[in-house]
N, C-alpha and C. Protein backbone atom coordinates (compact mmCIF):
# COMPACT_ATOMS: atom_id res chain seq x y z
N UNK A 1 167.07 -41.54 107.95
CA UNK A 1 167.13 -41.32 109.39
C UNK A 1 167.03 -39.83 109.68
N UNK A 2 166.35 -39.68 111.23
CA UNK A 2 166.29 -38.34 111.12
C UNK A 2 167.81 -37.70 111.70
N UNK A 3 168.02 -36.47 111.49
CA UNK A 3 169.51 -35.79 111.74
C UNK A 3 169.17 -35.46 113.19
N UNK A 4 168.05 -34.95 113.29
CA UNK A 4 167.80 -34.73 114.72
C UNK A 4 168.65 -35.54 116.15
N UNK A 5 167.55 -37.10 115.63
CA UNK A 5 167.82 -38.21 116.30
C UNK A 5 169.49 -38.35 116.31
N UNK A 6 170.36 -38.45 115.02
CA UNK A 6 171.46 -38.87 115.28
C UNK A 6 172.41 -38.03 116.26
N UNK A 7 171.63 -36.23 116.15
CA UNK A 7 172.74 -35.46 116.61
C UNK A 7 172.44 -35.48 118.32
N UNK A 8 171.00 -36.18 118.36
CA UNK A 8 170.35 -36.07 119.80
C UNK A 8 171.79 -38.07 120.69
N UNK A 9 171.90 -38.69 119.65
CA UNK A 9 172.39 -39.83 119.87
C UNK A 9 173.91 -39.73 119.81
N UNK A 10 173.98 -38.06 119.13
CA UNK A 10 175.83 -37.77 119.48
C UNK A 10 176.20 -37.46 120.38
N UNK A 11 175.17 -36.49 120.81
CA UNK A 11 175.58 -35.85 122.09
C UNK A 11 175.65 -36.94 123.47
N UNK A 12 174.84 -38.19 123.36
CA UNK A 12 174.33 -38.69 124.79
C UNK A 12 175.87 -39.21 124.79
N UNK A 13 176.46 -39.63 122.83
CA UNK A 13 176.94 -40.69 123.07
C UNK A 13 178.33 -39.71 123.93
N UNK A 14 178.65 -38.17 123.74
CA UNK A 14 180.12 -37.47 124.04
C UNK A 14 179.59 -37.20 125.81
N UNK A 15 178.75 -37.40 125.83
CA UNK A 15 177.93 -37.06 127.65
C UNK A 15 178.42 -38.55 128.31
N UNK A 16 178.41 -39.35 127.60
CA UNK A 16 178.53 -40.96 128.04
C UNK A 16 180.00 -41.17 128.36
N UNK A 17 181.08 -40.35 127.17
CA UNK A 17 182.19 -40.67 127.18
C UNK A 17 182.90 -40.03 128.23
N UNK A 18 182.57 -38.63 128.46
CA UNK A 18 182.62 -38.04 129.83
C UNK A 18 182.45 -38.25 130.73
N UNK A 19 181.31 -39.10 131.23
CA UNK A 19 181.01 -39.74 132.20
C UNK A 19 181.99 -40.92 132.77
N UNK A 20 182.21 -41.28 131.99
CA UNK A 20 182.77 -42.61 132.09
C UNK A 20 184.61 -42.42 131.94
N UNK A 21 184.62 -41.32 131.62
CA UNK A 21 186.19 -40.73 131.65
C UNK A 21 186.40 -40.24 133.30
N UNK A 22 185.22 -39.74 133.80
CA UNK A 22 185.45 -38.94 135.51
C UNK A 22 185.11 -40.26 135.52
N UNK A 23 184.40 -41.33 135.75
CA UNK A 23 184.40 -42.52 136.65
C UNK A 23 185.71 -43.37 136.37
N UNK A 24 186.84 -43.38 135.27
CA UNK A 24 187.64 -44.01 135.67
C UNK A 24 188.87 -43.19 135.97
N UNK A 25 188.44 -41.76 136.18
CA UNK A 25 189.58 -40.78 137.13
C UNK A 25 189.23 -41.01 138.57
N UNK A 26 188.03 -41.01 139.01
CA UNK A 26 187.58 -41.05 140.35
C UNK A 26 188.27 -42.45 140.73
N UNK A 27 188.54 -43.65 139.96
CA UNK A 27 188.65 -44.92 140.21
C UNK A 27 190.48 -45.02 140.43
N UNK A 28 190.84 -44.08 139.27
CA UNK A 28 192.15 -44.08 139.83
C UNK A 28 193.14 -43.29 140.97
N UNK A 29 191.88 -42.37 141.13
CA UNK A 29 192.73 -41.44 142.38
C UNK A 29 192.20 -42.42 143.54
N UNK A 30 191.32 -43.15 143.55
CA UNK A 30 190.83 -44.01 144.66
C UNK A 30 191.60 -45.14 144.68
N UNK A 31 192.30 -45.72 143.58
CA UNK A 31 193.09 -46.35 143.48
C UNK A 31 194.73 -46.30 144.26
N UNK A 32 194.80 -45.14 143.99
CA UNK A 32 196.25 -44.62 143.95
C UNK A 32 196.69 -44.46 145.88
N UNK A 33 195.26 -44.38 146.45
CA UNK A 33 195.61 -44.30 147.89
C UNK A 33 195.75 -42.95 148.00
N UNK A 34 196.05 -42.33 147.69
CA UNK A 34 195.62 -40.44 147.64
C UNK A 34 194.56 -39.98 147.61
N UNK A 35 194.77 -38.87 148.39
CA UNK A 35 193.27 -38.20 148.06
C UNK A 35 193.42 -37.24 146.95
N UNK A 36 193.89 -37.40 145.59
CA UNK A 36 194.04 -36.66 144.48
C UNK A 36 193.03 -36.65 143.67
N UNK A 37 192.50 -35.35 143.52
CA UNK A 37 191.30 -35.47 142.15
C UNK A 37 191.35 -35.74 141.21
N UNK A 38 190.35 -35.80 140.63
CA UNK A 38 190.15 -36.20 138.82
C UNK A 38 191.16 -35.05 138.08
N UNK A 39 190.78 -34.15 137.98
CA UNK A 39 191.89 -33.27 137.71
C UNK A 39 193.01 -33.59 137.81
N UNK A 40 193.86 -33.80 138.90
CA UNK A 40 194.86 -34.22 138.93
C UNK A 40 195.49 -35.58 138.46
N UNK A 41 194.56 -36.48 138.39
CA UNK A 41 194.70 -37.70 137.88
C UNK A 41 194.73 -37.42 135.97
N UNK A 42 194.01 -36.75 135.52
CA UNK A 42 194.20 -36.33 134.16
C UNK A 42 195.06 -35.87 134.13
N UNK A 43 195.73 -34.73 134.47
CA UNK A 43 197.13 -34.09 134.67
C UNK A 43 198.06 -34.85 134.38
N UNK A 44 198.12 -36.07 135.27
CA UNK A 44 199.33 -37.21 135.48
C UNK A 44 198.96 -37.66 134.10
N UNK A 45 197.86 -38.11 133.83
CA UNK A 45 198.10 -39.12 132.54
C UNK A 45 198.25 -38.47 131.31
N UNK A 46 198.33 -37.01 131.52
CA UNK A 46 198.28 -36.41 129.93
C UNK A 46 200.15 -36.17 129.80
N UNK A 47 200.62 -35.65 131.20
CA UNK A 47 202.04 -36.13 131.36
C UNK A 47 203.09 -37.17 131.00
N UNK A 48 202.33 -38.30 131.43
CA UNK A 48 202.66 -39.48 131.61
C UNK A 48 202.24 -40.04 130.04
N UNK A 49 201.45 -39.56 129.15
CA UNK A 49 201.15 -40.30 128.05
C UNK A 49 200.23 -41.30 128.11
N UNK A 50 199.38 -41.25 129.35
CA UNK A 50 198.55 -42.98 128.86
C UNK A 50 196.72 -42.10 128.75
N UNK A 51 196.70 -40.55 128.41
CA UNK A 51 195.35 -40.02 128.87
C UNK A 51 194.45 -40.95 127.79
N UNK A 52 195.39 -41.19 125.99
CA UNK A 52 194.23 -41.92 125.57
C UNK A 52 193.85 -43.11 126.34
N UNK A 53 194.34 -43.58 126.88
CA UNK A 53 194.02 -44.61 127.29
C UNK A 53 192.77 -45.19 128.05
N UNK A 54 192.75 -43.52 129.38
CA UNK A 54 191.90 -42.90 129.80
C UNK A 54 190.72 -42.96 129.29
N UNK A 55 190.87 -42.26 128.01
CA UNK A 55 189.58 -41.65 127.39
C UNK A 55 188.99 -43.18 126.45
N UNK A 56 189.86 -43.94 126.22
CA UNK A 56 189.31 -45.29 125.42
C UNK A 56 188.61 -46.04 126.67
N UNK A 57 189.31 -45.88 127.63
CA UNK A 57 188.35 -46.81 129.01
C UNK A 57 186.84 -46.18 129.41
N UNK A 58 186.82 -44.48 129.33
CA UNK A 58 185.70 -43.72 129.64
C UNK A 58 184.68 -44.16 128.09
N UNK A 59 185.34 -44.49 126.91
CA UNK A 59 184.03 -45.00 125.90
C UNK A 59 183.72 -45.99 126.30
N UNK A 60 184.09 -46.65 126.71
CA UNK A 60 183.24 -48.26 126.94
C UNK A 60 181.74 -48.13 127.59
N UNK A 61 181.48 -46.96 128.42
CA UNK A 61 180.00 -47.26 128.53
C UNK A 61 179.24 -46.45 127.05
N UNK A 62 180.19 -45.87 126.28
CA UNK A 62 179.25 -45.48 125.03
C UNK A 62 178.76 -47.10 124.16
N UNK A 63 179.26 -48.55 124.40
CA UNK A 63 178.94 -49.54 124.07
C UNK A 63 177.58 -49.90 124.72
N UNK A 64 177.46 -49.79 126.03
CA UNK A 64 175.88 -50.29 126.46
C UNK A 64 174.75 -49.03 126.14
N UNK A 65 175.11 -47.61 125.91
CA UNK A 65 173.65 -46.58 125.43
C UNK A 65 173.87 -47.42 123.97
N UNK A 66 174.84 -47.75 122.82
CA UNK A 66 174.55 -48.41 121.66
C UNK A 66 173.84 -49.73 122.01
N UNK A 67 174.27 -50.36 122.67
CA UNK A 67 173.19 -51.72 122.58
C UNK A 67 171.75 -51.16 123.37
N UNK A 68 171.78 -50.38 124.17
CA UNK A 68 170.35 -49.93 124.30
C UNK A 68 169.51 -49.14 123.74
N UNK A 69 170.06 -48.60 122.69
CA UNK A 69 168.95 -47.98 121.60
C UNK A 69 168.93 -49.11 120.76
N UNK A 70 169.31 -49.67 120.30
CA UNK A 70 169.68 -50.89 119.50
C UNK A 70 168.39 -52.14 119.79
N UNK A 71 168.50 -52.43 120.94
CA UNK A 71 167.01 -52.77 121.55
C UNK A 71 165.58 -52.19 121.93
N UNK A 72 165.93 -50.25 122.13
CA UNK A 72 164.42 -50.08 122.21
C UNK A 72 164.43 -49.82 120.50
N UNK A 73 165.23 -50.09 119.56
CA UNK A 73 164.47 -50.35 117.75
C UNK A 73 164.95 -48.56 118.28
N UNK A 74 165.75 -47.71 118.21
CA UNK A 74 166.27 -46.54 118.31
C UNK A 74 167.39 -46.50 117.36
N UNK A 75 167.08 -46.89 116.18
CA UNK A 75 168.56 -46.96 115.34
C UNK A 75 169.45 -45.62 115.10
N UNK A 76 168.52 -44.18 114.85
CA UNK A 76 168.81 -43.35 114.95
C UNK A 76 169.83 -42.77 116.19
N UNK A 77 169.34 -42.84 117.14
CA UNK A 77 170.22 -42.42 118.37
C UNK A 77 171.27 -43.33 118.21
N UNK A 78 171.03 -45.01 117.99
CA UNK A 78 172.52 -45.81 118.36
C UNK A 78 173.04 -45.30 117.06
N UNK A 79 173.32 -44.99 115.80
CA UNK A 79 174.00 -44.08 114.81
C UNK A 79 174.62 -43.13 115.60
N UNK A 80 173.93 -42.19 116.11
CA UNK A 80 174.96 -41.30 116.70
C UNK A 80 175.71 -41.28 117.50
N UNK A 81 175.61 -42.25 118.62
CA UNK A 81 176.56 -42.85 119.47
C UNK A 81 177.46 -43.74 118.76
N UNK A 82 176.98 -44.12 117.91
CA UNK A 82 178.25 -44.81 116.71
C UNK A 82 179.16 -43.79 116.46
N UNK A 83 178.79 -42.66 115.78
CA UNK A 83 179.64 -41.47 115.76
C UNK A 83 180.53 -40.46 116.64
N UNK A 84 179.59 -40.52 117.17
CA UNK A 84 180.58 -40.04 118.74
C UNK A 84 181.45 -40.43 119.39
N UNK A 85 181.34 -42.54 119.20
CA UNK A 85 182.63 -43.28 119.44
C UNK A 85 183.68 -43.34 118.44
N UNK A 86 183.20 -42.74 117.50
CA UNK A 86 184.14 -42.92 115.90
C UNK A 86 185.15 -41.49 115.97
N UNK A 87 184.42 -40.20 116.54
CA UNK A 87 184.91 -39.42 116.62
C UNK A 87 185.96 -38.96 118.14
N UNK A 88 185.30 -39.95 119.00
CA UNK A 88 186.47 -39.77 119.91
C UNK A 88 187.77 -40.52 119.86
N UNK A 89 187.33 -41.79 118.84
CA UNK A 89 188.44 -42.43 118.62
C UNK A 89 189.41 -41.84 117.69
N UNK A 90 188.92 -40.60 116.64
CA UNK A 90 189.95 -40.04 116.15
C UNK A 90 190.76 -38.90 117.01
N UNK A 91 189.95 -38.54 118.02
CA UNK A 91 190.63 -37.59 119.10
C UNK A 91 191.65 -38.08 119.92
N UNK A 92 191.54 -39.28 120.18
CA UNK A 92 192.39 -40.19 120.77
C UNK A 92 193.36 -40.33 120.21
N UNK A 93 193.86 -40.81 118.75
CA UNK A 93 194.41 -41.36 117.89
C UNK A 93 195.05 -39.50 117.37
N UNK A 94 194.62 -38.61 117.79
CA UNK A 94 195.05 -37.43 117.46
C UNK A 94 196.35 -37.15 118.93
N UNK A 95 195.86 -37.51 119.94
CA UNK A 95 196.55 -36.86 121.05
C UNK A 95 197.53 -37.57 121.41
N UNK A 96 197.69 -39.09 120.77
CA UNK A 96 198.88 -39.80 120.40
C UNK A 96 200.06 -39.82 119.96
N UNK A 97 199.78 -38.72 118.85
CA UNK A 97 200.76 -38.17 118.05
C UNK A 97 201.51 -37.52 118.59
């Protein structure tokens, strides 16, 4: 496989996890009935202890860019989004501690 591809399929996959980390901050300050930002909503949960939790809910769209390289025959890129979920899960599993 090329290294290229995988490191091009790491990055979408840590761009994905980000993404999807501000969409379920935006979801909880919208939730919460406040007008409190993402910022602040991370704040609370890194306080509060549940940020992995956060950040395991923001990977879940790194599962549909893997099934969609996976289907355009992109094995390379879904590898690296494999990795990128492997490695945020040790970041997670780090900030636990």
């Amino acid at each position: 496989m090329d290294k290229i591809q995988i490191l091009k399929g790491f990055i979408i996959g840590i761009l994905t996890n980000s993404l999807g980390l501000f969409l379920v901050g935006i979801t909880m300050a919208k939730s919460s009935g406040r007008s409190e930002g993402v910022l602040t909503v991370l704040e609370a949960a890194h306080s509060e202890n549940f940020l992995g939790k956060l950040i395991s809910l923001g990977a879940l769209l790194n599962l549909f860019c893997f099934f969609y390289f996976i289907r355009k025959k992109k094995d390379a890129h879904a590898a690296g989004v494999l990795v990128a979920t492997i490695f945020i899960a040790i970041i997670t599993f780090i900030i636990k501690l």
